[in-house]
N, C-alpha and C. Protein backbone atom coordinates (compact mmCIF):
# COMPACT_ATOMS: atom_id res chain seq x y z
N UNK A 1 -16.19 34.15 -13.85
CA UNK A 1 -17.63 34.45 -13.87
C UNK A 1 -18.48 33.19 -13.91
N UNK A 2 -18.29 31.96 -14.00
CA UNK A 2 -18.28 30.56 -14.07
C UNK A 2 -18.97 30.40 -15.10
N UNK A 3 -18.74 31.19 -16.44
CA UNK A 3 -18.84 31.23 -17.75
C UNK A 3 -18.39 29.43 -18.14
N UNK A 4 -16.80 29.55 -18.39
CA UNK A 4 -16.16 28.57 -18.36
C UNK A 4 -15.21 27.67 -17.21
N UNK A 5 -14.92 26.45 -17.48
CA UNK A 5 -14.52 25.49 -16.48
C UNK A 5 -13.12 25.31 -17.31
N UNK A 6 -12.00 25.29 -17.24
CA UNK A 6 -10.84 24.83 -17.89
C UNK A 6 -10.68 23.26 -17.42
N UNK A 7 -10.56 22.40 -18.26
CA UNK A 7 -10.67 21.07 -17.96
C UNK A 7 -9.26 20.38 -18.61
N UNK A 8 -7.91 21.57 -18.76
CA UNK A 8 -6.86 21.26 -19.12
C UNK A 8 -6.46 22.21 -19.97
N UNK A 9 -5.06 22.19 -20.67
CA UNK A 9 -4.42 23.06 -21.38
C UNK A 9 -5.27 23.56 -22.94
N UNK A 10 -5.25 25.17 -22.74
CA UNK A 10 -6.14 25.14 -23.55
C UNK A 10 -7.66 24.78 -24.09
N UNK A 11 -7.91 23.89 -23.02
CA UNK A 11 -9.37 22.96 -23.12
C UNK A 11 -10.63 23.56 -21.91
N UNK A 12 -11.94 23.71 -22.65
CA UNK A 12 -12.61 24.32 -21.46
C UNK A 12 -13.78 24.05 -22.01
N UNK A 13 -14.64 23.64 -21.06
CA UNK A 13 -16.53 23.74 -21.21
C UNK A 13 -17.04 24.72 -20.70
N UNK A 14 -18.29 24.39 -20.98
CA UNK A 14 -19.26 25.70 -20.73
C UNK A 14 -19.76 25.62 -18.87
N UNK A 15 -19.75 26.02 -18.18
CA UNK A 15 -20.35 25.87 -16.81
C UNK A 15 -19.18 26.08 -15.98
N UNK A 16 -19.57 25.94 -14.56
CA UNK A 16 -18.84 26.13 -13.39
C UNK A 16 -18.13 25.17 -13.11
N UNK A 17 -17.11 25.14 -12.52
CA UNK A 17 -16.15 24.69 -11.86
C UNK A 17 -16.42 23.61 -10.80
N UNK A 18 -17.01 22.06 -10.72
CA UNK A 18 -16.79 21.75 -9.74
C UNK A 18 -16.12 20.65 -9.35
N UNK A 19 -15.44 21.09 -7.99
CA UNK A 19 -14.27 20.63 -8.01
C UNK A 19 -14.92 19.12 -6.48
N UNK A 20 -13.72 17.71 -6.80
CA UNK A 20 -14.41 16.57 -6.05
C UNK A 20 -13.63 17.11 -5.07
N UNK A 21 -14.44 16.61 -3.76
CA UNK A 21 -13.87 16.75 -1.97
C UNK A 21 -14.07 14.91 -1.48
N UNK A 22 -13.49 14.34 -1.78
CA UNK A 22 -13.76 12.70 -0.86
C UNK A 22 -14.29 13.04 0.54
N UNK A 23 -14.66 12.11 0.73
CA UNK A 23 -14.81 12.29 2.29
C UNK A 23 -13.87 12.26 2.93
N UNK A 24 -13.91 12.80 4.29
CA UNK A 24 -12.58 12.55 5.27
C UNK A 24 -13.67 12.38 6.55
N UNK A 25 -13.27 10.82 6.91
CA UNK A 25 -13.99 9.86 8.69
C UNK A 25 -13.46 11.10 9.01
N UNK A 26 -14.05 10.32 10.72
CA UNK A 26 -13.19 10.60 11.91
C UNK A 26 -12.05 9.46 11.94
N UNK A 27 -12.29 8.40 11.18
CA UNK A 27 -11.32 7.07 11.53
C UNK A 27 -10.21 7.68 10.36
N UNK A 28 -10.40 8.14 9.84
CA UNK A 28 -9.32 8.33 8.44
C UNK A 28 -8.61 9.43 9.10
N UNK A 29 -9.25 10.23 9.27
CA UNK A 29 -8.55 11.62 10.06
C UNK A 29 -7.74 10.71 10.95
N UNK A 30 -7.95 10.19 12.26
CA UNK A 30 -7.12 9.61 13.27
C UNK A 30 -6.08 8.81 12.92
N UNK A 31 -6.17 8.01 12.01
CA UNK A 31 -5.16 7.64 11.47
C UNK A 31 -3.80 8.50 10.53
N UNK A 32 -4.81 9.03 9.99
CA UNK A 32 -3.77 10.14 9.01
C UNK A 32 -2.66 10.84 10.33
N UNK A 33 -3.39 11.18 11.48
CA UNK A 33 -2.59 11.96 12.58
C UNK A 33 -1.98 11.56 13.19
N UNK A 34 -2.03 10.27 13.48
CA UNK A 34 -0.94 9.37 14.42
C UNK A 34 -0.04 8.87 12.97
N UNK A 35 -0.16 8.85 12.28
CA UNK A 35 0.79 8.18 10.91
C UNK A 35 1.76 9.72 11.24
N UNK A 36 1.04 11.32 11.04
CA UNK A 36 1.75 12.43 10.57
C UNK A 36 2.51 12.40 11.69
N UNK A 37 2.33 12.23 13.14
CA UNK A 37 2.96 12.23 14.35
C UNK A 37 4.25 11.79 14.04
N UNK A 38 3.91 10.21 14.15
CA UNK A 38 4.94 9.16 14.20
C UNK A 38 6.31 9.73 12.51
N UNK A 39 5.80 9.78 11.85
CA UNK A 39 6.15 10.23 10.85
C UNK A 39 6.18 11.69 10.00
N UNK A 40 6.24 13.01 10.70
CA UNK A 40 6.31 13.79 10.23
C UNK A 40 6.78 14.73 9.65
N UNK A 41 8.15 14.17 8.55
CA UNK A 41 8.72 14.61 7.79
C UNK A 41 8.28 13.73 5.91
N UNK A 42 7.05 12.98 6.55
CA UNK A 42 7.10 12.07 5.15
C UNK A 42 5.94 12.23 4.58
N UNK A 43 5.72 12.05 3.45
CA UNK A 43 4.61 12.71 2.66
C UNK A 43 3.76 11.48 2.59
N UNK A 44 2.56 11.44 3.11
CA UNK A 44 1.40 10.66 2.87
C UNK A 44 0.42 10.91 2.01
N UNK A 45 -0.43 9.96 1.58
CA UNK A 45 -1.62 10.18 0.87
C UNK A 45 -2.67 9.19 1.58
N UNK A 46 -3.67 9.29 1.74
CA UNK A 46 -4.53 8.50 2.44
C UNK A 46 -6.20 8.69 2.15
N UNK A 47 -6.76 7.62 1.91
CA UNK A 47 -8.17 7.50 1.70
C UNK A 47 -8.52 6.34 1.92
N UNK A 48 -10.29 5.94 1.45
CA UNK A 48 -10.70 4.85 2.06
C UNK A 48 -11.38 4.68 0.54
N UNK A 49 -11.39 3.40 0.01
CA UNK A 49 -12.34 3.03 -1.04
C UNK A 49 -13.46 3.22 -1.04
N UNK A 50 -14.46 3.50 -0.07
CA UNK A 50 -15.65 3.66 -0.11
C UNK A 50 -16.25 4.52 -0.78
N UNK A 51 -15.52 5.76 -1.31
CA UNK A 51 -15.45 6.67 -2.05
C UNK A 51 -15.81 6.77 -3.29
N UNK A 52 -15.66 5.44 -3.75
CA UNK A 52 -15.66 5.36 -5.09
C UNK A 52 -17.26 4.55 -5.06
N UNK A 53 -18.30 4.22 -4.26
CA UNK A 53 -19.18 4.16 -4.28
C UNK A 53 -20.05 4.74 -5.20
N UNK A 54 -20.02 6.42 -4.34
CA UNK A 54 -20.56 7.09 -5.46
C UNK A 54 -20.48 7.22 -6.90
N UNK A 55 -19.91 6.51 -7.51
CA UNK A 55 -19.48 6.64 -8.79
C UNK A 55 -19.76 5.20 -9.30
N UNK A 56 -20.27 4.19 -9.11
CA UNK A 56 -20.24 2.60 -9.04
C UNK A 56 -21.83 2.28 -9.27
N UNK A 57 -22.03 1.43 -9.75
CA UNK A 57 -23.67 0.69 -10.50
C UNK A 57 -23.74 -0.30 -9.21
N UNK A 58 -23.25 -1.10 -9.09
CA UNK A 58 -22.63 -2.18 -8.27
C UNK A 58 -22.15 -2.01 -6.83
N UNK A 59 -22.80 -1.60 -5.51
CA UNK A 59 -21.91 -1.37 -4.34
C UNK A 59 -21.05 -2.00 -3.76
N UNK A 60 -19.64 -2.23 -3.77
CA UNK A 60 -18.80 -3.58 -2.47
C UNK A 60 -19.44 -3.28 -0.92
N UNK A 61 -19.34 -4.03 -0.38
CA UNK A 61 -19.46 -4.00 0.64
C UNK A 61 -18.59 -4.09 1.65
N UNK A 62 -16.67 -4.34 1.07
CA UNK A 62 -15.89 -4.10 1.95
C UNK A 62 -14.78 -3.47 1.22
N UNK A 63 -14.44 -2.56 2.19
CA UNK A 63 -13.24 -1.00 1.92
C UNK A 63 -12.31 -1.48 2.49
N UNK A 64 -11.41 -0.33 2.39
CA UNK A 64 -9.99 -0.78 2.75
C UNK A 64 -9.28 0.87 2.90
N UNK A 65 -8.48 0.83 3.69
CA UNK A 65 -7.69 2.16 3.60
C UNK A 65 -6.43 2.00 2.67
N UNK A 66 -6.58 2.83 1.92
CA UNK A 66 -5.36 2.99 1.32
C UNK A 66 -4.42 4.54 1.39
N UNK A 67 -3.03 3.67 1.53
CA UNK A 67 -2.32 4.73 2.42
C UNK A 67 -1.07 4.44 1.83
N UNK A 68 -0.95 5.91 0.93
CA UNK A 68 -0.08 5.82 -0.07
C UNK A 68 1.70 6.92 0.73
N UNK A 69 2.73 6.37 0.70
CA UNK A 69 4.18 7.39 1.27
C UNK A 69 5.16 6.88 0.29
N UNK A 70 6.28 7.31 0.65
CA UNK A 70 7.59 7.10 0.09
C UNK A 70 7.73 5.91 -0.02
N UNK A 71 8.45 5.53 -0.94
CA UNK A 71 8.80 3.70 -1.05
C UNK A 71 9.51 3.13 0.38
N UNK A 72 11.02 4.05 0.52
CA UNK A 72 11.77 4.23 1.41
C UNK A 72 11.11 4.04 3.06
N UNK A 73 9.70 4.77 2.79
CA UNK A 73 8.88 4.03 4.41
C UNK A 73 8.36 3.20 4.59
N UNK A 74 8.10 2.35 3.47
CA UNK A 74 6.44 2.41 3.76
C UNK A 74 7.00 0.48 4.72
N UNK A 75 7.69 -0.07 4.59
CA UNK A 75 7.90 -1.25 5.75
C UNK A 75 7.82 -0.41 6.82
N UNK A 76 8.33 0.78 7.12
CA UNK A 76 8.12 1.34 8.80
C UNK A 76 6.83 1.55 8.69
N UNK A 77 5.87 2.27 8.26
CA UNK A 77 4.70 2.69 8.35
C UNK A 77 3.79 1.07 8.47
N UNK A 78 4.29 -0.09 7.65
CA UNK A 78 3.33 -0.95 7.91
C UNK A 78 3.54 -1.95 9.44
N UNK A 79 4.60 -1.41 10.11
CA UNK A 79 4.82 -2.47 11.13
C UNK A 79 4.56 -1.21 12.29
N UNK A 80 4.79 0.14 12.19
CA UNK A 80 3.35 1.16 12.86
C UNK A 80 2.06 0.77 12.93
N UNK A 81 1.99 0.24 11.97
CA UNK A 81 0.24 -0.27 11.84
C UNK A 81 0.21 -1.26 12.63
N UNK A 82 0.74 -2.17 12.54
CA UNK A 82 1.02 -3.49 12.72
C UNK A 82 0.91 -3.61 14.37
N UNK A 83 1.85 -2.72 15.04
CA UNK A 83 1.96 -2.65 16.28
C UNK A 83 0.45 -1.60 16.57
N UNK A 84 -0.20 -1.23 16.04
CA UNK A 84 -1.23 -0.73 16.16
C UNK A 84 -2.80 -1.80 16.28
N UNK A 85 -2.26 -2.95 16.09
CA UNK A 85 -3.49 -3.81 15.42
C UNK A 85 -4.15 -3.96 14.52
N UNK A 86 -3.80 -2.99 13.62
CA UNK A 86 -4.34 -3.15 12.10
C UNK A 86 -4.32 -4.09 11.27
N UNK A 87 -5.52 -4.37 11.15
CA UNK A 87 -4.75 -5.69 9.19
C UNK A 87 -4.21 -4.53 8.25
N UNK A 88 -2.84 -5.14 8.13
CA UNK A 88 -2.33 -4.13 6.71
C UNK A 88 -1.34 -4.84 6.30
N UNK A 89 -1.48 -4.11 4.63
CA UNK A 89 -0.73 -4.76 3.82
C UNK A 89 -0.06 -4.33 3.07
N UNK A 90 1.30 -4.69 2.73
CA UNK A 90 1.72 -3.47 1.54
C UNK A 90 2.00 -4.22 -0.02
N UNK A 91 1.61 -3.36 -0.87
CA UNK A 91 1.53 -3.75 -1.97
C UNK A 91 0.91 -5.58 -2.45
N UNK A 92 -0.29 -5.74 -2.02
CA UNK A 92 -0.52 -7.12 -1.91
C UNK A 92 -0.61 -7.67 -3.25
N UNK A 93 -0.45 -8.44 -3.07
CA UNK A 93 -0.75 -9.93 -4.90
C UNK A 93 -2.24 -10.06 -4.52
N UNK A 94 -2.96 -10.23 -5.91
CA UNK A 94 -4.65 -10.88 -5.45
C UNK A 94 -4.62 -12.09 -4.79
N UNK A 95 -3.69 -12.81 -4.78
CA UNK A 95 -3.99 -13.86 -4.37
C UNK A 95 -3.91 -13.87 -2.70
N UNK A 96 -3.09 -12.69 -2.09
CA UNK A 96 -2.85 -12.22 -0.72
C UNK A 96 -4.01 -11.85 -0.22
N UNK A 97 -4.82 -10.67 -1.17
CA UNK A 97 -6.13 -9.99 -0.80
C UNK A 97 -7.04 -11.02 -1.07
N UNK A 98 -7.24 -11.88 -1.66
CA UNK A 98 -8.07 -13.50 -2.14
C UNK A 98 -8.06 -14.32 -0.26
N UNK A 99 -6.99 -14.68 0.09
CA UNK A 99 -6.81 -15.30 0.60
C UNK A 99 -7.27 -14.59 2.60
N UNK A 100 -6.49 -13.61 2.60
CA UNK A 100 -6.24 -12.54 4.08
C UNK A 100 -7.29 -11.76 3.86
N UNK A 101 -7.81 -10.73 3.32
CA UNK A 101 -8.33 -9.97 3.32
C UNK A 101 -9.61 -9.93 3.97
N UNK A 102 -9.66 -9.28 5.22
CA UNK A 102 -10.80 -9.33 6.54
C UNK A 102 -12.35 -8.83 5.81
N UNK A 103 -13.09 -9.43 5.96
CA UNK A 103 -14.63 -9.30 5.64
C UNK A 103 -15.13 -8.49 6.67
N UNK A 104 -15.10 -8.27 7.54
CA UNK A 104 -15.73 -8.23 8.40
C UNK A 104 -14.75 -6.67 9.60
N UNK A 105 -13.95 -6.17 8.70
CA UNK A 105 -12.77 -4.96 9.03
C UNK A 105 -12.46 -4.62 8.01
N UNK A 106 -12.02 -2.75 8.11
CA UNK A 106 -11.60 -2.53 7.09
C UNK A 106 -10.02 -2.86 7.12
N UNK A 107 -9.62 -2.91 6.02
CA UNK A 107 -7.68 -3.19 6.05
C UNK A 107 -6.95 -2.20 5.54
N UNK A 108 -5.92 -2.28 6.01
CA UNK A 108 -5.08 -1.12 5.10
C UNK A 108 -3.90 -1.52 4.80
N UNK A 109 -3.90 -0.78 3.38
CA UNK A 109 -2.67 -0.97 2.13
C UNK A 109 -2.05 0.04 1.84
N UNK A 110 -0.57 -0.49 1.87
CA UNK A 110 0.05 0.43 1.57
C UNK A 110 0.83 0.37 0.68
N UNK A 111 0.66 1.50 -0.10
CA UNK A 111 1.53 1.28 -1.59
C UNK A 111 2.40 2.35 -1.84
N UNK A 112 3.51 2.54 -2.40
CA UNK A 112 4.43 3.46 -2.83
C UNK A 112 3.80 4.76 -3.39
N UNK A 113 3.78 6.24 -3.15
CA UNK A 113 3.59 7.07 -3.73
C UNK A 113 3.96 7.60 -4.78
N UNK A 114 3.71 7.63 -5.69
CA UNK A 114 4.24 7.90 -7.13
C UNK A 114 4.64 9.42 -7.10
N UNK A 115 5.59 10.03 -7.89
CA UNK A 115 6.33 11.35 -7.29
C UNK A 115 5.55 11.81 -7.96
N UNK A 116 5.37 13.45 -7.66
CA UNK A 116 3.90 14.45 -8.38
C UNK A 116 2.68 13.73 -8.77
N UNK A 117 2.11 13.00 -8.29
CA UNK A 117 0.71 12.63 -7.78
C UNK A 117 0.01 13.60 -7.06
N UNK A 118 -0.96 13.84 -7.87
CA UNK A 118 -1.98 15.03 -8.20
C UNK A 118 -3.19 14.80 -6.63
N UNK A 119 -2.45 15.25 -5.56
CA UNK A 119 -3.08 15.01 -4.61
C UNK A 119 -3.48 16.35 -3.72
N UNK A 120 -4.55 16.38 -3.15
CA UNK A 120 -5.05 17.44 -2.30
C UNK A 120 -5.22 17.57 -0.73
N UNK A 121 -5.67 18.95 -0.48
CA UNK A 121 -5.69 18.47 0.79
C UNK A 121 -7.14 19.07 1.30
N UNK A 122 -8.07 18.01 2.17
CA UNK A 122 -9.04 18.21 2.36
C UNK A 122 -9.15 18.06 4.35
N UNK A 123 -9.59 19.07 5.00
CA UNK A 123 -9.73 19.36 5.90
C UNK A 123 -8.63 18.92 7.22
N UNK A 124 -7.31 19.72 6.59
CA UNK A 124 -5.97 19.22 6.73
C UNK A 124 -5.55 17.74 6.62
N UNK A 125 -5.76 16.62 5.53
CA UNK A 125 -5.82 15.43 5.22
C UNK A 125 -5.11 15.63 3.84
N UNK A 126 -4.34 14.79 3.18
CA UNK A 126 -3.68 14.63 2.48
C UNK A 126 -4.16 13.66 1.64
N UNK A 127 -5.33 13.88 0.63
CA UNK A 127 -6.25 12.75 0.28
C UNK A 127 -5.99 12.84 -1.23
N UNK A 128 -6.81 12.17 -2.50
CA UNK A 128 -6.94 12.01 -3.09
C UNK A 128 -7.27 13.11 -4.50
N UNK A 129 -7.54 13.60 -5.44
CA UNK A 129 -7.86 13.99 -6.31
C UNK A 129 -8.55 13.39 -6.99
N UNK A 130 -9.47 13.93 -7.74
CA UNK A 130 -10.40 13.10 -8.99
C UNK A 130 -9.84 12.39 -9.72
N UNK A 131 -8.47 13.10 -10.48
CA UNK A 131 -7.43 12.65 -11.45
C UNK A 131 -6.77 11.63 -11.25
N UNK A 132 -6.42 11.47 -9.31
CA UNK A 132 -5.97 10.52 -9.13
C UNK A 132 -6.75 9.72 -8.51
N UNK A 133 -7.84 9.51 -8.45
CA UNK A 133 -8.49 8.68 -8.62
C UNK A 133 -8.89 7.66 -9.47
N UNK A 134 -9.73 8.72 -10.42
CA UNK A 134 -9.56 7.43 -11.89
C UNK A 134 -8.15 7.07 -12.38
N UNK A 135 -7.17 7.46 -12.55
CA UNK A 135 -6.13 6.97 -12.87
C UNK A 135 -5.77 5.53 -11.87
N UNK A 136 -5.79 6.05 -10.61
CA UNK A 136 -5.35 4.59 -9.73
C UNK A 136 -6.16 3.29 -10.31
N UNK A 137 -7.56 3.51 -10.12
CA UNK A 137 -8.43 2.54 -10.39
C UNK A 137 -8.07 1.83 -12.04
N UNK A 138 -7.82 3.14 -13.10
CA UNK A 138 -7.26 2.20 -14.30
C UNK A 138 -6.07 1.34 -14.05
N UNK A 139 -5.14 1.67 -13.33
CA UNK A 139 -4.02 1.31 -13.24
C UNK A 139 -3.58 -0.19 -12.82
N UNK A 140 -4.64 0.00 -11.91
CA UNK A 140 -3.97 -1.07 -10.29
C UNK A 140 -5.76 -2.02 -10.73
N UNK A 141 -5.25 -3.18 -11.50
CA UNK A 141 -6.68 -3.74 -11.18
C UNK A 141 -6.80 -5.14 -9.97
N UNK A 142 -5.46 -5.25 -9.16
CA UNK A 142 -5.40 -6.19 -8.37
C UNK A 142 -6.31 -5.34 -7.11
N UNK A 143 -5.95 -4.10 -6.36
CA UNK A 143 -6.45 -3.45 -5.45
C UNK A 143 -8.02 -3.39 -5.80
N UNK A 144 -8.37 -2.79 -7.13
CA UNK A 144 -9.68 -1.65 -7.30
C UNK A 144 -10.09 -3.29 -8.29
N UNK A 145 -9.88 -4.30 -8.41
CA UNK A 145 -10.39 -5.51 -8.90
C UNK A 145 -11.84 -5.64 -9.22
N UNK A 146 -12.50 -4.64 -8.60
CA UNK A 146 -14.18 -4.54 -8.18
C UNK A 146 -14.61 -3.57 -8.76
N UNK A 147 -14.02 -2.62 -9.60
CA UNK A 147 -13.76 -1.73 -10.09
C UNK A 147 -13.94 -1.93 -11.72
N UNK A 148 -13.64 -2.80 -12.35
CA UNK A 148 -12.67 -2.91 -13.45
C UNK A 148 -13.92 -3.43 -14.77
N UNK A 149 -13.25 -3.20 -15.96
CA UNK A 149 -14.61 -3.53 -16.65
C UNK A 149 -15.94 -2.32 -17.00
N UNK A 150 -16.87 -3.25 -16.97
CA UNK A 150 -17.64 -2.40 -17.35
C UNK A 150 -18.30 -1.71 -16.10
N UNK A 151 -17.66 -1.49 -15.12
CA UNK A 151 -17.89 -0.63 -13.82
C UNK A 151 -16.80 0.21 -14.18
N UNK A 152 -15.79 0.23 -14.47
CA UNK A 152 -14.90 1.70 -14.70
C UNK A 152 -15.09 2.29 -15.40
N UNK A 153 -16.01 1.53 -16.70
CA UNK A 153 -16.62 2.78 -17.99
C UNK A 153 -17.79 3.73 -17.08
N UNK A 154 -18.56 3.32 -15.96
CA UNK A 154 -19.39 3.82 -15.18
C UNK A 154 -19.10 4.59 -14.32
N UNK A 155 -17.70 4.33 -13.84
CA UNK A 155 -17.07 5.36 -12.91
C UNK A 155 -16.46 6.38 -13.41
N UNK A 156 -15.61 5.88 -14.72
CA UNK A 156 -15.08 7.37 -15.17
C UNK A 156 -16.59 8.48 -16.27
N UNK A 157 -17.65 7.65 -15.98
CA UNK A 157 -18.65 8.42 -17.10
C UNK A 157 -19.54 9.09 -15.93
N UNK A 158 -19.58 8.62 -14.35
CA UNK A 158 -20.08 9.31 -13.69
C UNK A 158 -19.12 10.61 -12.71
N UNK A 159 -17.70 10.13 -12.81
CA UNK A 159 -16.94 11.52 -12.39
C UNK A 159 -16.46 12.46 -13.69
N UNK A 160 -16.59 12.35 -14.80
CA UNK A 160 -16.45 13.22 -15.73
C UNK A 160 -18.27 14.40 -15.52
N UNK A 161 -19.34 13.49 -15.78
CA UNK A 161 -20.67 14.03 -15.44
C UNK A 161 -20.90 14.73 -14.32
N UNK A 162 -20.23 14.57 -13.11
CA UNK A 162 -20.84 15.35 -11.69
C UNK A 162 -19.52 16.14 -12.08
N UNK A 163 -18.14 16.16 -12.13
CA UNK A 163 -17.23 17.02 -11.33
C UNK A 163 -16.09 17.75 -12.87
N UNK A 164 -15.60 19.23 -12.29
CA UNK A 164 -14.36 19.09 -12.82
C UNK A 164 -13.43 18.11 -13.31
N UNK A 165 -12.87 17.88 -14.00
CA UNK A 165 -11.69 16.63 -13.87
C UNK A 165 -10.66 17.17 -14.91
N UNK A 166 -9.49 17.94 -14.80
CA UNK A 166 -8.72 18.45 -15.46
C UNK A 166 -7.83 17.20 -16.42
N UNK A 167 -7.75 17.01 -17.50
CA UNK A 167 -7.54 16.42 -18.57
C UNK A 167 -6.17 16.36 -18.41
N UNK A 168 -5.38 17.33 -18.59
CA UNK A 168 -3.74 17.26 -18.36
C UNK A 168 -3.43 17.04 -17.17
N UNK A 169 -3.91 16.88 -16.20
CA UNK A 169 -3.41 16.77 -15.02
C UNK A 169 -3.46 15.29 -14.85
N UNK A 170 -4.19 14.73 -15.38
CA UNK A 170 -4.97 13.17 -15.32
C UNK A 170 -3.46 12.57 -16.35
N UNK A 171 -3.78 13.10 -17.66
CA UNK A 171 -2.76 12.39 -18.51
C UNK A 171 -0.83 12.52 -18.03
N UNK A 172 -0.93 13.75 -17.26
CA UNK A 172 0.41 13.72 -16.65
C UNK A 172 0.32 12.46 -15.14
N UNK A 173 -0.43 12.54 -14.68
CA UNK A 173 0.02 11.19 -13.71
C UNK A 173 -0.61 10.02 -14.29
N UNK A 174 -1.08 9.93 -15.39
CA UNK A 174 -1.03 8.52 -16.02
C UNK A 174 0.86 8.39 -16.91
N UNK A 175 1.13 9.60 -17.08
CA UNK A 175 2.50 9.46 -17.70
C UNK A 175 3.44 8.90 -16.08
N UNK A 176 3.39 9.66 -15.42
CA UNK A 176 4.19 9.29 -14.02
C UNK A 176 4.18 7.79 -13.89
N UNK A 177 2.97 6.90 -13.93
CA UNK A 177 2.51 6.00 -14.05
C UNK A 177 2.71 4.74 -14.85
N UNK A 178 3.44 5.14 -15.98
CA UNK A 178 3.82 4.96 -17.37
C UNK A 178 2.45 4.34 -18.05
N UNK A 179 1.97 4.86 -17.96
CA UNK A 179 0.15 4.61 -18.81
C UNK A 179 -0.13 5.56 -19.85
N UNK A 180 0.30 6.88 -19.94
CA UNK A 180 -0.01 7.31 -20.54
C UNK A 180 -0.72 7.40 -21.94
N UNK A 181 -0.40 5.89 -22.99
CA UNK A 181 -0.71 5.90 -24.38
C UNK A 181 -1.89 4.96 -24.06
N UNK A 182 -1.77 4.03 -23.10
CA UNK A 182 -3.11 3.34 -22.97
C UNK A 182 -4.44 4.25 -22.37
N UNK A 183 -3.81 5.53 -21.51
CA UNK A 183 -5.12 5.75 -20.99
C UNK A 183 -5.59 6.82 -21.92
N UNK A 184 -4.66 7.43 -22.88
CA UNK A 184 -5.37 7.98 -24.03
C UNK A 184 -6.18 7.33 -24.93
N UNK A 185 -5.77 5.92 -24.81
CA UNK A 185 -6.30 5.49 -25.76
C UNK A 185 -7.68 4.96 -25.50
N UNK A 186 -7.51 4.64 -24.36
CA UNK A 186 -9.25 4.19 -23.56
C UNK A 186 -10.05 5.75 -23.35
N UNK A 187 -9.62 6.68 -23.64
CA UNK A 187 -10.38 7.84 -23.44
C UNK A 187 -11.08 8.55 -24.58
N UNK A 188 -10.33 8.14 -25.74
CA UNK A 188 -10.39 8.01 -26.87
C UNK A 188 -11.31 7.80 -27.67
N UNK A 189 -12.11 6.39 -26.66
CA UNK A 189 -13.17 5.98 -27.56
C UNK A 189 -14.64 6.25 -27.03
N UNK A 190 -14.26 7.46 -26.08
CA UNK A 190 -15.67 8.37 -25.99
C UNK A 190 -15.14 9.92 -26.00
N UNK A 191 -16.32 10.91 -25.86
CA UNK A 191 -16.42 11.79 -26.17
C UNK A 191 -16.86 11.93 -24.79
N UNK A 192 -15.69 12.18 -24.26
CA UNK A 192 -15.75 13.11 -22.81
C UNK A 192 -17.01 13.54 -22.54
N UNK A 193 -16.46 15.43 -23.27
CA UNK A 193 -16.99 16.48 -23.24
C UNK A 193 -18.02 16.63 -24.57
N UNK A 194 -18.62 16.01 -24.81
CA UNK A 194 -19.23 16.50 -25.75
C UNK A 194 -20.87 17.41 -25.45
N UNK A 195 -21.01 17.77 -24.61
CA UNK A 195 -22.10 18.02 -24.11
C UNK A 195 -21.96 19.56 -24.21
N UNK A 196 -22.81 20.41 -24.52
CA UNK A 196 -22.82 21.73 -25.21
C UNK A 196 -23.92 22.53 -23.44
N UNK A 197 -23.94 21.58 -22.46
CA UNK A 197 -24.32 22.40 -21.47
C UNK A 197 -23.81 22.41 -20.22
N UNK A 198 -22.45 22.21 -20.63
CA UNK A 198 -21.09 22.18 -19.57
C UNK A 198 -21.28 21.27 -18.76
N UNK A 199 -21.49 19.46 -18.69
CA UNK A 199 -21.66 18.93 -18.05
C UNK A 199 -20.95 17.31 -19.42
N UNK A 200 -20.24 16.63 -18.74
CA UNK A 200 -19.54 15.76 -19.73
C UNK A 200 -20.63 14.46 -19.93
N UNK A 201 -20.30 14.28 -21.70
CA UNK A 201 -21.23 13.68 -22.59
C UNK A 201 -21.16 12.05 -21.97
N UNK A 202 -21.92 11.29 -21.81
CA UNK A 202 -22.33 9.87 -20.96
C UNK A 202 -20.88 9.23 -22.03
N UNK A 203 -20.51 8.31 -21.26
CA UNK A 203 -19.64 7.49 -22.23
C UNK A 203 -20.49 6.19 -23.14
């Protein structure tokens, strides 16, 4: 009746349900389809940083695709790219993305998919989740580097405020992750939900 929102086990606010959709290009789509072609027995995840804009005080001005598969592929998938003309990279050091990293193009990275990663699918695209969203960005501060600080207290205080964000689902792929006690513990020192008109309390 969109009385209540369940925001994890047992756990629920007052209001409706809403749930994040990233964007999906036409360039993200095309890629996602020649990757599913070439590769279509292997499980992808794929998005573009720009995404996280909306959620940011601070705008970057250069994105990157990130394009998450099996460990087991992901050298084939980056020399696909590769023979494609892409800048891409897999699993880079800052000092790789410091040094290579095109200003002036977006690049794409590719990193190992973590198993049960809380991922969706948006207009047959194999993209991202809220959950796994903020979780990546806590995680990985070499990639989301632009991110980090007192811009991630802003990002996770503006996707808790606009959207759904299921609580156990988040803390189970921060466990996948092996984060789990740190990202309780950074969550810890705000009050989510404290907001009594179904919309989560500012951090």
């Amino acid at each position: 009746m969109g009385v209540l929102t369940r925001i994890g086990r047992g756990k629920f606010i007052l209001g409706k349900t809403k749930i994040y959709y990233p964007e999906v290009s036409a360039k993200l789509k095309a890629v996602y389809n020649k990757l599913k072609k070439e590769f279509p027995y292997v499980d992808i995840c794929i998005w573009n940083t720009s995404i996280i804009n909306e959620f940011m005080k601070h705008q970057p001005g250069v994105f990157s695709f990130i394009i998450e598969t099996e460990k087991e592929v992901t050298q084939s998938l980056f020399y696909f790219l590769k023979e494609l003309k892409y800048p891409v990279f897999i699993e880079p050091t800052s000092d790789i993305l410091d040094k290579y990293l095109p200003i002036d193009k977006e690049a794409f990275i590719i990193k190992s998919l973590v198993s049960e990663s809380p991922t969706q699918l948006v207009n047959g695209i194999t993209t991202v989740s809220i959950e796994k969203l903020l979780i990546d960005i806590f995680c990985d501060d070499i990639i989301f580097s632009a991110q980090q600080g007192a811009e991630m207290r802003t990002i996770f205080n503006e996707a808790f405020s606009k959207y759904t964000v299921n609580q156990s689902k988040m803390l189970r792929y921060a466990s996948r992750r092996r984060k789990k006690e740190v990202v309780q513990e950074y969550l810890s020192t705000f009050q989510i939900y404290g907001s009594n008109k179904g919309k989560a309390a500012k951090l």
